[in-house]
PDB file of N, CA and C in Angstrom:
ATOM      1  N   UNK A   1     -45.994  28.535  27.333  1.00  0.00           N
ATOM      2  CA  UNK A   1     -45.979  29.880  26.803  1.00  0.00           C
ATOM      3  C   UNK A   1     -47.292  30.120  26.066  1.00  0.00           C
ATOM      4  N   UNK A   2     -47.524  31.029  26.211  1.00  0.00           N
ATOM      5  CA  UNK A   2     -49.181  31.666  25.879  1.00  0.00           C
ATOM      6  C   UNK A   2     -48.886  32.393  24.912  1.00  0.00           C
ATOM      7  N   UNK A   3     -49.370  32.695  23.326  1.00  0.00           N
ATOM      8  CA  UNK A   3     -49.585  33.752  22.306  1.00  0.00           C
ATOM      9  C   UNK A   3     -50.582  33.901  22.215  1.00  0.00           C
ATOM     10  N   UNK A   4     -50.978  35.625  22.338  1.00  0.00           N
ATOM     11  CA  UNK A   4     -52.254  36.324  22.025  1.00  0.00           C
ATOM     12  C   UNK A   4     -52.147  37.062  21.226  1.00  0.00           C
ATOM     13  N   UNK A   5     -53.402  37.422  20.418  1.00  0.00           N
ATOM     14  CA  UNK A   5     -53.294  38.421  19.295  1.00  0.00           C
ATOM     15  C   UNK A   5     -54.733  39.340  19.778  1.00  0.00           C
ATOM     16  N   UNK A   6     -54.285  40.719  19.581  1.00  0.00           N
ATOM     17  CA  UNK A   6     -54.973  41.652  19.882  1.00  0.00           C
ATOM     18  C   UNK A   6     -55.927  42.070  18.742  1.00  0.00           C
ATOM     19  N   UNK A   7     -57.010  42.371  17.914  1.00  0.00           N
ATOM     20  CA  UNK A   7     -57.456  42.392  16.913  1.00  0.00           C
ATOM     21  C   UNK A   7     -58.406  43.669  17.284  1.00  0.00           C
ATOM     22  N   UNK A   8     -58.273  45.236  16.771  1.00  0.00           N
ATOM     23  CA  UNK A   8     -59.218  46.573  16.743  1.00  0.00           C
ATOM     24  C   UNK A   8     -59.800  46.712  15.556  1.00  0.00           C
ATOM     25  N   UNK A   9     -60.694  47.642  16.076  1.00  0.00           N
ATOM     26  CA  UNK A   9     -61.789  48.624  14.793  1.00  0.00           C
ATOM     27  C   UNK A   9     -62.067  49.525  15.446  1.00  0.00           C
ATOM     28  N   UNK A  10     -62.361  50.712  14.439  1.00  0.00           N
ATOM     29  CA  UNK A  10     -62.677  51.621  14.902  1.00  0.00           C
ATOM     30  C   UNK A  10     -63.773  51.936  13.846  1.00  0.00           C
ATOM     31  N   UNK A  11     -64.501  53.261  14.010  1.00  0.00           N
ATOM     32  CA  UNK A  11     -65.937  53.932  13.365  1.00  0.00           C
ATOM     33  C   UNK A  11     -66.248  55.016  14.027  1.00  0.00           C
ATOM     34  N   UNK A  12     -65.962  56.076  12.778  1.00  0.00           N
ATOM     35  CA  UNK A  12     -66.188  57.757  13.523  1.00  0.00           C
ATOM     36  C   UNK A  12     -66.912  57.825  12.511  1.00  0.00           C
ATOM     37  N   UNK A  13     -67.722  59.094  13.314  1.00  0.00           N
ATOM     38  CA  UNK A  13     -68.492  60.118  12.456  1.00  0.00           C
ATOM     39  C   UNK A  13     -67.701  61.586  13.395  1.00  0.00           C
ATOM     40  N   UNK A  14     -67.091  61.919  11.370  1.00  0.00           N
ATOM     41  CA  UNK A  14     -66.114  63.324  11.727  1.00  0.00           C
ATOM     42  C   UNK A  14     -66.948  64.342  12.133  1.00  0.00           C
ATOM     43  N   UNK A  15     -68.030  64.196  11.317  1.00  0.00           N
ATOM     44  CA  UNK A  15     -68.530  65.631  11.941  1.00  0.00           C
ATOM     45  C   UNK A  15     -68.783  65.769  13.330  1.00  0.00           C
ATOM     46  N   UNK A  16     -69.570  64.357  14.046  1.00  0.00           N
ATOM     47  CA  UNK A  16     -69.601  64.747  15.677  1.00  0.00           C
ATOM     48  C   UNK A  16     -68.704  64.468  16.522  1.00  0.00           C
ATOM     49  N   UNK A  17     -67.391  64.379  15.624  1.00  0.00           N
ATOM     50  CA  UNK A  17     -66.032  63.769  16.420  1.00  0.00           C
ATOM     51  C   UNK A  17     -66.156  62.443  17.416  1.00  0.00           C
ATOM     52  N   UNK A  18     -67.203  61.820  16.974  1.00  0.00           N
ATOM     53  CA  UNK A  18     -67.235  60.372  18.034  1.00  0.00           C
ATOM     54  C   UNK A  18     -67.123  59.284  17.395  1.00  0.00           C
ATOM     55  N   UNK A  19     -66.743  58.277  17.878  1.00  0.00           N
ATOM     56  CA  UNK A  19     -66.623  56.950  17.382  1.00  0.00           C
ATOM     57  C   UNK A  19     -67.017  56.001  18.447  1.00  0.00           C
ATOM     58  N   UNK A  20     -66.368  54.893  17.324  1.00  0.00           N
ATOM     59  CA  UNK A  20     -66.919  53.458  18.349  1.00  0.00           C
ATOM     60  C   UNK A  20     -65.848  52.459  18.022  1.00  0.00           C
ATOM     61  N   UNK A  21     -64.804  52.273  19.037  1.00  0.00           N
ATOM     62  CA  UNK A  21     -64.318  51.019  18.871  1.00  0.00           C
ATOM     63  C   UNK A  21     -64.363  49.852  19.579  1.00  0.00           C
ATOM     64  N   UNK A  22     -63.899  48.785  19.310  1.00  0.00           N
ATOM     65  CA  UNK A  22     -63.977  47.577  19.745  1.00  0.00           C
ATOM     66  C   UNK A  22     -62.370  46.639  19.619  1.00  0.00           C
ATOM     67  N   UNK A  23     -62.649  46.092  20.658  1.00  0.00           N
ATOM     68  CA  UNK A  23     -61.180  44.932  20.463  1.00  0.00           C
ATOM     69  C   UNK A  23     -61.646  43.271  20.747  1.00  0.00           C
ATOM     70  N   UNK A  24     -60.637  42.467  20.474  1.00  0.00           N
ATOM     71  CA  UNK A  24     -61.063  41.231  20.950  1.00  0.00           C
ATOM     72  C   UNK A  24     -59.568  40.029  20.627  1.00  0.00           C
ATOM     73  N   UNK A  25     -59.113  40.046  22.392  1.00  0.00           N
ATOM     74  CA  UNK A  25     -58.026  39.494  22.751  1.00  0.00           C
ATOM     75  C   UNK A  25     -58.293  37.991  22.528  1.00  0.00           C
ATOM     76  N   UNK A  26     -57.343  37.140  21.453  1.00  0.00           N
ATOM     77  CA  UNK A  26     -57.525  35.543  21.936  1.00  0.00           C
ATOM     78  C   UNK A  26     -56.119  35.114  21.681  1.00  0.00           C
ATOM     79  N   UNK A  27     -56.362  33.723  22.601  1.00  0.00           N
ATOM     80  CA  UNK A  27     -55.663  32.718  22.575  1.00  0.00           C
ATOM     81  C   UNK A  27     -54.916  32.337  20.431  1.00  0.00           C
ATOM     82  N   UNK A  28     -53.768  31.901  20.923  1.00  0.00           N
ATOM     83  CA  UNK A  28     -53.131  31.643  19.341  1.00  0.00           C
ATOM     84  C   UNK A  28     -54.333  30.516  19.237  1.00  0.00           C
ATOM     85  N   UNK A  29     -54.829  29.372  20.024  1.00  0.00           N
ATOM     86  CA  UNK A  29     -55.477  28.381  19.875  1.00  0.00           C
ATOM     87  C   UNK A  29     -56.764  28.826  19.237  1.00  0.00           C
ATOM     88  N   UNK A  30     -57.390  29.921  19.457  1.00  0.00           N
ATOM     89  CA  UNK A  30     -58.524  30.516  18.773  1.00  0.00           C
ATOM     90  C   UNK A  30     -58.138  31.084  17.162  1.00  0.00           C
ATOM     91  N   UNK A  31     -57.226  31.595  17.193  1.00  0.00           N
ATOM     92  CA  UNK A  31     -56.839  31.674  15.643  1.00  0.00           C
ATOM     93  C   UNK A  31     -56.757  30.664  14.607  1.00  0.00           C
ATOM     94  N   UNK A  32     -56.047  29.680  15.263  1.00  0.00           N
ATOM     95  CA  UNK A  32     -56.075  27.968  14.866  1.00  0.00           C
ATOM     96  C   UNK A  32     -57.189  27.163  14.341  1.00  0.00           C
ATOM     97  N   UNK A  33     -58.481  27.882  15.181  1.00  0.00           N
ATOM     98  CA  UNK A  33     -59.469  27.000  15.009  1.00  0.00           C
ATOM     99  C   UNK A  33     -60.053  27.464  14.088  1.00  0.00           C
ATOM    100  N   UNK A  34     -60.860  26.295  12.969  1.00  0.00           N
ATOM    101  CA  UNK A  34     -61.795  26.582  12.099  1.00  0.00           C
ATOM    102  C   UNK A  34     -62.726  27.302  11.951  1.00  0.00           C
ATOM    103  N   UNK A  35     -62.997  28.565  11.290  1.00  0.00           N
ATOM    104  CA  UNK A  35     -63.593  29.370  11.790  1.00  0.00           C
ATOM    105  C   UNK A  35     -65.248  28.812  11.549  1.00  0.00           C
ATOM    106  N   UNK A  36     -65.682  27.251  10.897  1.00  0.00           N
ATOM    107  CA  UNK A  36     -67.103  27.025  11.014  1.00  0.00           C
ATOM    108  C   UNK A  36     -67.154  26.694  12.388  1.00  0.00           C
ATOM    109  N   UNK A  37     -66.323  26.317  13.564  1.00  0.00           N
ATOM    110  CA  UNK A  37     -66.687  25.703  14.692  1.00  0.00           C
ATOM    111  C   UNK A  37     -66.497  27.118  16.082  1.00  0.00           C
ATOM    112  N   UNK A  38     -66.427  27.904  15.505  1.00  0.00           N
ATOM    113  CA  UNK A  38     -66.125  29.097  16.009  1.00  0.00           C
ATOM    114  C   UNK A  38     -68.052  29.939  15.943  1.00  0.00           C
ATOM    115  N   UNK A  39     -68.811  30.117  17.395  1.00  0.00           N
ATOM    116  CA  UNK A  39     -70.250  30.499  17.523  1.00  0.00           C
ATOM    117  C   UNK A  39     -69.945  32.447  17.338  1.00  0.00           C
ATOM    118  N   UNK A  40     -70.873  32.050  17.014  1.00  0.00           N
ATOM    119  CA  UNK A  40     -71.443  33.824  17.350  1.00  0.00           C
ATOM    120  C   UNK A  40     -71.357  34.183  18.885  1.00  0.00           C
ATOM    121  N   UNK A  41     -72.185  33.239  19.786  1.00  0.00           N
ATOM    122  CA  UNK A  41     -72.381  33.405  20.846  1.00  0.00           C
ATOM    123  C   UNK A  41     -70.868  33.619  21.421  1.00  0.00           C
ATOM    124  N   UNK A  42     -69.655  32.809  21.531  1.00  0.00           N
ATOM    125  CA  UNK A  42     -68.369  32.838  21.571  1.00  0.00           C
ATOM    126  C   UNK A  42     -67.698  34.575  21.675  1.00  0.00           C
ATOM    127  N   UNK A  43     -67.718  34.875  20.245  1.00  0.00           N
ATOM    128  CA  UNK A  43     -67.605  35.452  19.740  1.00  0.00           C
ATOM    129  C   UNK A  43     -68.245  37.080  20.680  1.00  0.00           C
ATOM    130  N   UNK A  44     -69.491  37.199  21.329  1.00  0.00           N
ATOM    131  CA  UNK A  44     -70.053  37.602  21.780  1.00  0.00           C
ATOM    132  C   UNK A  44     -69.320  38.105  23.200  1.00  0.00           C
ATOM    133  N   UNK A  45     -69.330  36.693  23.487  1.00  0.00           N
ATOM    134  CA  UNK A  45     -68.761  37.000  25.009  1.00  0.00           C
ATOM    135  C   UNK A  45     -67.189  37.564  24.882  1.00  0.00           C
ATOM    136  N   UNK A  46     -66.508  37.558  23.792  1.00  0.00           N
ATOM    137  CA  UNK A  46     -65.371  38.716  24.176  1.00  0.00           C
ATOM    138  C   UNK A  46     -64.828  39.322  23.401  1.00  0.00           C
ATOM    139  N   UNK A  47     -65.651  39.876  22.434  1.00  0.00           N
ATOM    140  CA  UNK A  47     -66.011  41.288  21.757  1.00  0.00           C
ATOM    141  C   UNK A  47     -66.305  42.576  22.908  1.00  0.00           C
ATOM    142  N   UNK A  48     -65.061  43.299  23.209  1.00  0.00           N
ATOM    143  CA  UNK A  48     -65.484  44.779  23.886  1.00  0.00           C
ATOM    144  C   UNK A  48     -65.800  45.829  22.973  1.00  0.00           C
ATOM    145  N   UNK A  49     -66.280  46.529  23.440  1.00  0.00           N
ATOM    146  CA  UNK A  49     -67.160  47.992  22.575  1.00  0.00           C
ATOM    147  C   UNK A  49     -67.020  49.166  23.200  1.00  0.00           C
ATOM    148  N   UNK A  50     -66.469  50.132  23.103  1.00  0.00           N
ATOM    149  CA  UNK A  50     -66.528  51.573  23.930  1.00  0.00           C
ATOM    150  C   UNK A  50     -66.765  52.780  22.259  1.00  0.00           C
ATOM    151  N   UNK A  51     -67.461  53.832  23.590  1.00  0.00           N
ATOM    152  CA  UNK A  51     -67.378  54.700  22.348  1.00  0.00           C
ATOM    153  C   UNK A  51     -66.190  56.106  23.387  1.00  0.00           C
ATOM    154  N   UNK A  52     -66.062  56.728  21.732  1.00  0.00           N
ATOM    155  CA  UNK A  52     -65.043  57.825  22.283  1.00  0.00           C
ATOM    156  C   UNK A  52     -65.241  58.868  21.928  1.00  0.00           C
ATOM    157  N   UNK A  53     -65.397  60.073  22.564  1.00  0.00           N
ATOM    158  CA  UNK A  53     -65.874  61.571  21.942  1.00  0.00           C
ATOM    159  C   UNK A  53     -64.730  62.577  21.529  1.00  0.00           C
ATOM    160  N   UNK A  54     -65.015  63.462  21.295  1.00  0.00           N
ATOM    161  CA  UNK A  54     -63.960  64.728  20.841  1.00  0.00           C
ATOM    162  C   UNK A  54     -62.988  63.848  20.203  1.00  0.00           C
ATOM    163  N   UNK A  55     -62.972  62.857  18.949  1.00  0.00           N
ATOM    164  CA  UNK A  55     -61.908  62.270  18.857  1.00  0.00           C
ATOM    165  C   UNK A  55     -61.564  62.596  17.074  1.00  0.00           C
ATOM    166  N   UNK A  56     -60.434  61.632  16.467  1.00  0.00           N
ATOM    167  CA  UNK A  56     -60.420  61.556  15.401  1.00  0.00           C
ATOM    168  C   UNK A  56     -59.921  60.308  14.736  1.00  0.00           C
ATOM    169  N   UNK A  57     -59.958  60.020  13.579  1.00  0.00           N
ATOM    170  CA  UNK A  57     -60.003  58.897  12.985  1.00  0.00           C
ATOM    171  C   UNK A  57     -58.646  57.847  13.476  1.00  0.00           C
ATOM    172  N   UNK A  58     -57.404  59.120  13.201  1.00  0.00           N
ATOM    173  CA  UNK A  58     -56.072  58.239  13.861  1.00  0.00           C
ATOM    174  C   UNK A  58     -56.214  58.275  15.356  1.00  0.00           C
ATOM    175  N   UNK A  59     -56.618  59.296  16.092  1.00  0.00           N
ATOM    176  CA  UNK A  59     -56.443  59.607  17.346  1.00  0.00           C
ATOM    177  C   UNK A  59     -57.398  57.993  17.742  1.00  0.00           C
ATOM    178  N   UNK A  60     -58.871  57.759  17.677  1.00  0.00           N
ATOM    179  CA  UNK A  60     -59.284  56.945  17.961  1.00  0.00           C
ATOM    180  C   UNK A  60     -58.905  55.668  17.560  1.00  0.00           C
ATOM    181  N   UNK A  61     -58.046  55.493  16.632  1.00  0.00           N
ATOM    182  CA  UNK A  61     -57.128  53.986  16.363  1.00  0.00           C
ATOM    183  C   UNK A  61     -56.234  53.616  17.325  1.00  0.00           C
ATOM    184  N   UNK A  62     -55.833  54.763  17.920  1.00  0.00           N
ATOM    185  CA  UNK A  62     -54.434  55.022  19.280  1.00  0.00           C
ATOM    186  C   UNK A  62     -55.137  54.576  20.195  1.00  0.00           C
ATOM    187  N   UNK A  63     -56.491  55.269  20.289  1.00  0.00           N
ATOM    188  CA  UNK A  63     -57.048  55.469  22.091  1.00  0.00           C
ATOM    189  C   UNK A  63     -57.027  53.757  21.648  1.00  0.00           C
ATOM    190  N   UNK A  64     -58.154  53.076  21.074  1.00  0.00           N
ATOM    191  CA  UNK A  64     -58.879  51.565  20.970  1.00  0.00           C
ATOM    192  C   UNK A  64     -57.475  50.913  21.199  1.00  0.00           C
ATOM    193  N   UNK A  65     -56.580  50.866  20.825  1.00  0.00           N
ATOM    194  CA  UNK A  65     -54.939  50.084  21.021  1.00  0.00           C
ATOM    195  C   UNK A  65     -54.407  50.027  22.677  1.00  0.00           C
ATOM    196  N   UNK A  66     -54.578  51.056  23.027  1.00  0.00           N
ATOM    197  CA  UNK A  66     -54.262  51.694  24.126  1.00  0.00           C
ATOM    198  C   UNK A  66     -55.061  51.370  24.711  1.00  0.00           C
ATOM    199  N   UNK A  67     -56.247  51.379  24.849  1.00  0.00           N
ATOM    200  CA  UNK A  67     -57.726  51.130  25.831  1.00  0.00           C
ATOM    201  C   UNK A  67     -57.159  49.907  25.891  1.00  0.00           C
ATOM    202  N   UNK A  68     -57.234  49.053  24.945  1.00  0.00           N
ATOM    203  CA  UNK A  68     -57.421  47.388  25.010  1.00  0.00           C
ATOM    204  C   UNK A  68     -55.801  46.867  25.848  1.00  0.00           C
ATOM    205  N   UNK A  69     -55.172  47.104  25.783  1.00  0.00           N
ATOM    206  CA  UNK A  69     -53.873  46.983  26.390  1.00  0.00           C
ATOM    207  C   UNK A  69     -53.866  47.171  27.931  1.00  0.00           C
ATOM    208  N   UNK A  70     -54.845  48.159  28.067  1.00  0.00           N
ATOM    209  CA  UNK A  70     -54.225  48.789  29.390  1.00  0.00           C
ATOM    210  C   UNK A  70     -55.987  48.130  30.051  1.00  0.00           C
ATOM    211  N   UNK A  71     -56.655  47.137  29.799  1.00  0.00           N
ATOM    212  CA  UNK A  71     -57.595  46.576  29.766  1.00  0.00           C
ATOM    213  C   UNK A  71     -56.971  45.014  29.944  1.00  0.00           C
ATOM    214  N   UNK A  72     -56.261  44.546  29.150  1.00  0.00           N
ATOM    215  CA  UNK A  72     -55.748  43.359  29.465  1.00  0.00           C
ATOM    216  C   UNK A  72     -54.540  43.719  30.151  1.00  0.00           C
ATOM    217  N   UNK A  73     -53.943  44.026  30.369  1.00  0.00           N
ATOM    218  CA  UNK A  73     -53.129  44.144  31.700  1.00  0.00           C
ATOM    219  C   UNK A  73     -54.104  44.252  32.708  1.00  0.00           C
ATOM    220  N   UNK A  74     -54.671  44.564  33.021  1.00  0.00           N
ATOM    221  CA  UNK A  74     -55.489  45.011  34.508  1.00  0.00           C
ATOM    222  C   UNK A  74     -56.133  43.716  34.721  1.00  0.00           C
ATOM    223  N   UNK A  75     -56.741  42.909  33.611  1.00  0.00           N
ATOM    224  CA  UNK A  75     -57.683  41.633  33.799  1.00  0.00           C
ATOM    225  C   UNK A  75     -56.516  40.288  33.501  1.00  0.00           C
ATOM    226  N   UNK A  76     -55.014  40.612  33.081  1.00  0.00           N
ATOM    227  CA  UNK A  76     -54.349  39.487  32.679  1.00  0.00           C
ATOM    228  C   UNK A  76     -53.773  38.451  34.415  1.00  0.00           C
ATOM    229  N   UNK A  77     -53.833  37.165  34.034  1.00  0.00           N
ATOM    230  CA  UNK A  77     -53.387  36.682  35.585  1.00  0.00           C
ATOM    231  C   UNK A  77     -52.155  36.304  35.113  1.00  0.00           C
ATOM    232  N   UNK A  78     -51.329  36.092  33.742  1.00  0.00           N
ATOM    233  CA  UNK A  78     -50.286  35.355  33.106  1.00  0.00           C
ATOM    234  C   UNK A  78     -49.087  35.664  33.379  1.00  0.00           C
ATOM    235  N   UNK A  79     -48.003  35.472  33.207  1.00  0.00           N
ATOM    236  CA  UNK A  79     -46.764  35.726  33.870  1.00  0.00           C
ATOM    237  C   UNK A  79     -45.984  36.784  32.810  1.00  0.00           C
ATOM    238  N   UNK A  80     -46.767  37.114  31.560  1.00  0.00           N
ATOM    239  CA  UNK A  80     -46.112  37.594  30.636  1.00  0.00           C
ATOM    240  C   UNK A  80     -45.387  36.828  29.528  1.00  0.00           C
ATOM    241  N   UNK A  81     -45.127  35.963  29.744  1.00  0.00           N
ATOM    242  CA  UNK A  81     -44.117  35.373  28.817  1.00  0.00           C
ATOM    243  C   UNK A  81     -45.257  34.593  27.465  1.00  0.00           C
ATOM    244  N   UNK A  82     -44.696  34.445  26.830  1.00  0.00           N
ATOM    245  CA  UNK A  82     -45.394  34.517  25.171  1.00  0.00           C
ATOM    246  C   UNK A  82     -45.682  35.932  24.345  1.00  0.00           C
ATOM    247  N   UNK A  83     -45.444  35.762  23.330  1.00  0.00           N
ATOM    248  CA  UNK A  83     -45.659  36.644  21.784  1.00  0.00           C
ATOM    249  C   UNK A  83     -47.231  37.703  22.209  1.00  0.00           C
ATOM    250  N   UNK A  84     -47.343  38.659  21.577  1.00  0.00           N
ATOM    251  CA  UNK A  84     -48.803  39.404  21.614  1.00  0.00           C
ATOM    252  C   UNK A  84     -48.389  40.228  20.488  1.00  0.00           C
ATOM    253  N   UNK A  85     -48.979  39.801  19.516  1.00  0.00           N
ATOM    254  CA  UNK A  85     -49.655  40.414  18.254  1.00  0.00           C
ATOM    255  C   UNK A  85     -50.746  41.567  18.241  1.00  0.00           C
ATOM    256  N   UNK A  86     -50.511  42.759  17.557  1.00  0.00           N
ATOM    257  CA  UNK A  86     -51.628  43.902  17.315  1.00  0.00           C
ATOM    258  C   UNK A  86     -51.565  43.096  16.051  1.00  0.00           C
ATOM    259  N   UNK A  87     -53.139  43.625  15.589  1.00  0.00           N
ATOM    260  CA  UNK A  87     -53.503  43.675  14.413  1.00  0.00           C
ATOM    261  C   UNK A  87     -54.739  44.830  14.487  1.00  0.00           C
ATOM    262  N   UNK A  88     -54.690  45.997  13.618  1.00  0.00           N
ATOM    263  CA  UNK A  88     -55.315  47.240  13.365  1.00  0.00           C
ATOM    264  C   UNK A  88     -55.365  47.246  12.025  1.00  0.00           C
ATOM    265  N   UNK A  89     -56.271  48.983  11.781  1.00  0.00           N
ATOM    266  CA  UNK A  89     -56.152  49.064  10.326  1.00  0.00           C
ATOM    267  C   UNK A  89     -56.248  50.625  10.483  1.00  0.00           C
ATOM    268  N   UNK A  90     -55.018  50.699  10.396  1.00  0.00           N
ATOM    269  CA  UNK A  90     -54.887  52.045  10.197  1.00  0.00           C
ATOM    270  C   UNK A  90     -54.546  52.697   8.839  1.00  0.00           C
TER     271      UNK A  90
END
Protein backbone atom coordinates (compact mmCIF):
# COMPACT_ATOMS: atom_id res chain seq x y z
CA UNK A 1 0.00 0.00 0.00
CA UNK A 2 1.30 3.36 -1.14
CA UNK A 3 0.58 6.85 1.01
CA UNK A 4 0.90 10.12 -0.73
CA UNK A 5 0.56 13.50 0.44
CA UNK A 6 -0.38 16.24 -1.84
CA UNK A 7 1.27 19.60 -0.60
CA UNK A 8 -0.16 23.42 -2.60
CA UNK A 9 0.60 27.16 -2.70
CA UNK A 10 -0.73 29.58 -4.17
CA UNK A 11 0.32 33.65 -5.00
CA UNK A 12 -2.03 36.26 -6.53
CA UNK A 13 -1.77 39.62 -7.38
CA UNK A 14 -5.58 40.90 -6.86
CA UNK A 15 -5.33 43.61 -8.82
CA UNK A 16 -4.32 41.62 -12.12
CA UNK A 17 -6.41 38.70 -10.94
CA UNK A 18 -3.43 36.20 -11.66
CA UNK A 19 -1.56 33.93 -9.70
CA UNK A 20 0.87 31.24 -9.46
CA UNK A 21 0.49 27.96 -8.01
CA UNK A 22 2.42 25.01 -7.44
CA UNK A 23 2.01 21.40 -6.00
CA UNK A 24 4.32 18.60 -5.11
CA UNK A 25 3.03 14.89 -4.80
CA UNK A 26 5.34 12.41 -2.57
CA UNK A 27 5.76 9.20 -1.38
CA UNK A 28 4.91 8.84 2.76
CA UNK A 29 8.75 7.61 2.44
CA UNK A 30 9.72 11.22 1.39
CA UNK A 31 8.02 12.75 4.35
CA UNK A 32 9.97 10.27 6.57
CA UNK A 33 13.12 11.33 5.37
CA UNK A 34 15.42 13.79 7.01
CA UNK A 35 14.95 16.77 5.59
CA UNK A 36 19.19 17.44 5.59
CA UNK A 37 19.39 14.41 3.09
CA UNK A 38 16.60 15.70 1.07
CA UNK A 39 18.59 18.01 -2.39
CA UNK A 40 17.30 20.96 -3.86
CA UNK A 41 17.92 19.34 -7.06
CA UNK A 42 15.24 16.47 -5.83
CA UNK A 43 13.13 18.78 -4.85
CA UNK A 44 13.32 20.44 -8.31
CA UNK A 45 12.44 17.67 -10.30
CA UNK A 46 8.86 17.48 -8.78
CA UNK A 47 7.88 20.81 -7.86
CA UNK A 48 4.97 21.76 -10.62
CA UNK A 49 4.23 25.48 -11.29
CA UNK A 50 1.26 26.84 -13.38
CA UNK A 51 -0.01 30.21 -13.45
CA UNK A 52 -3.81 31.12 -13.49
CA UNK A 53 -5.63 34.25 -14.81
CA UNK A 54 -9.03 35.94 -14.15
CA UNK A 55 -8.73 34.25 -10.79
CA UNK A 56 -9.02 34.80 -7.02
CA UNK A 57 -7.33 34.07 -3.90
CA UNK A 58 -9.91 31.10 -2.80
CA UNK A 59 -10.89 30.39 -6.36
CA UNK A 60 -7.08 29.77 -7.15
CA UNK A 61 -6.57 27.49 -3.91
CA UNK A 62 -9.55 25.25 -5.62
CA UNK A 63 -8.18 25.45 -9.23
CA UNK A 64 -4.13 24.37 -7.72
CA UNK A 65 -6.09 21.29 -5.63
CA UNK A 66 -7.97 20.38 -8.52
CA UNK A 67 -5.19 20.93 -11.20
CA UNK A 68 -2.86 18.69 -9.12
CA UNK A 69 -5.38 15.83 -8.69
CA UNK A 70 -6.61 15.66 -11.98
CA UNK A 71 -2.67 15.74 -12.94
CA UNK A 72 -1.89 12.77 -10.84
CA UNK A 73 -4.59 10.75 -11.91
CA UNK A 74 -3.68 11.10 -15.55
CA UNK A 75 0.25 10.36 -14.72
CA UNK A 76 -0.70 7.76 -11.67
CA UNK A 77 0.14 3.85 -12.78
CA UNK A 78 -1.04 2.63 -8.96
CA UNK A 79 -3.98 0.63 -8.27
CA UNK A 80 -5.38 3.24 -5.90
CA UNK A 81 -5.21 1.65 -2.79
CA UNK A 82 -3.33 3.66 0.06
CA UNK A 83 -4.20 7.00 2.09
CA UNK A 84 -3.67 10.59 0.01
CA UNK A 85 -3.36 13.48 2.16
CA UNK A 86 -4.10 17.34 0.96
CA UNK A 87 -2.26 19.70 2.71
CA UNK A 88 -3.17 23.59 1.65
CA UNK A 89 -3.44 26.84 3.26
CA UNK A 90 -6.34 28.25 2.88
Amino acid sequence: MNNYSLFTNASLNPELKVGVGDYLIVPESFIKTPSNLITISELDEILVLRRFENTSSVKLELQIVLWALEEYCIGSTSSGSGKHHIYYDF
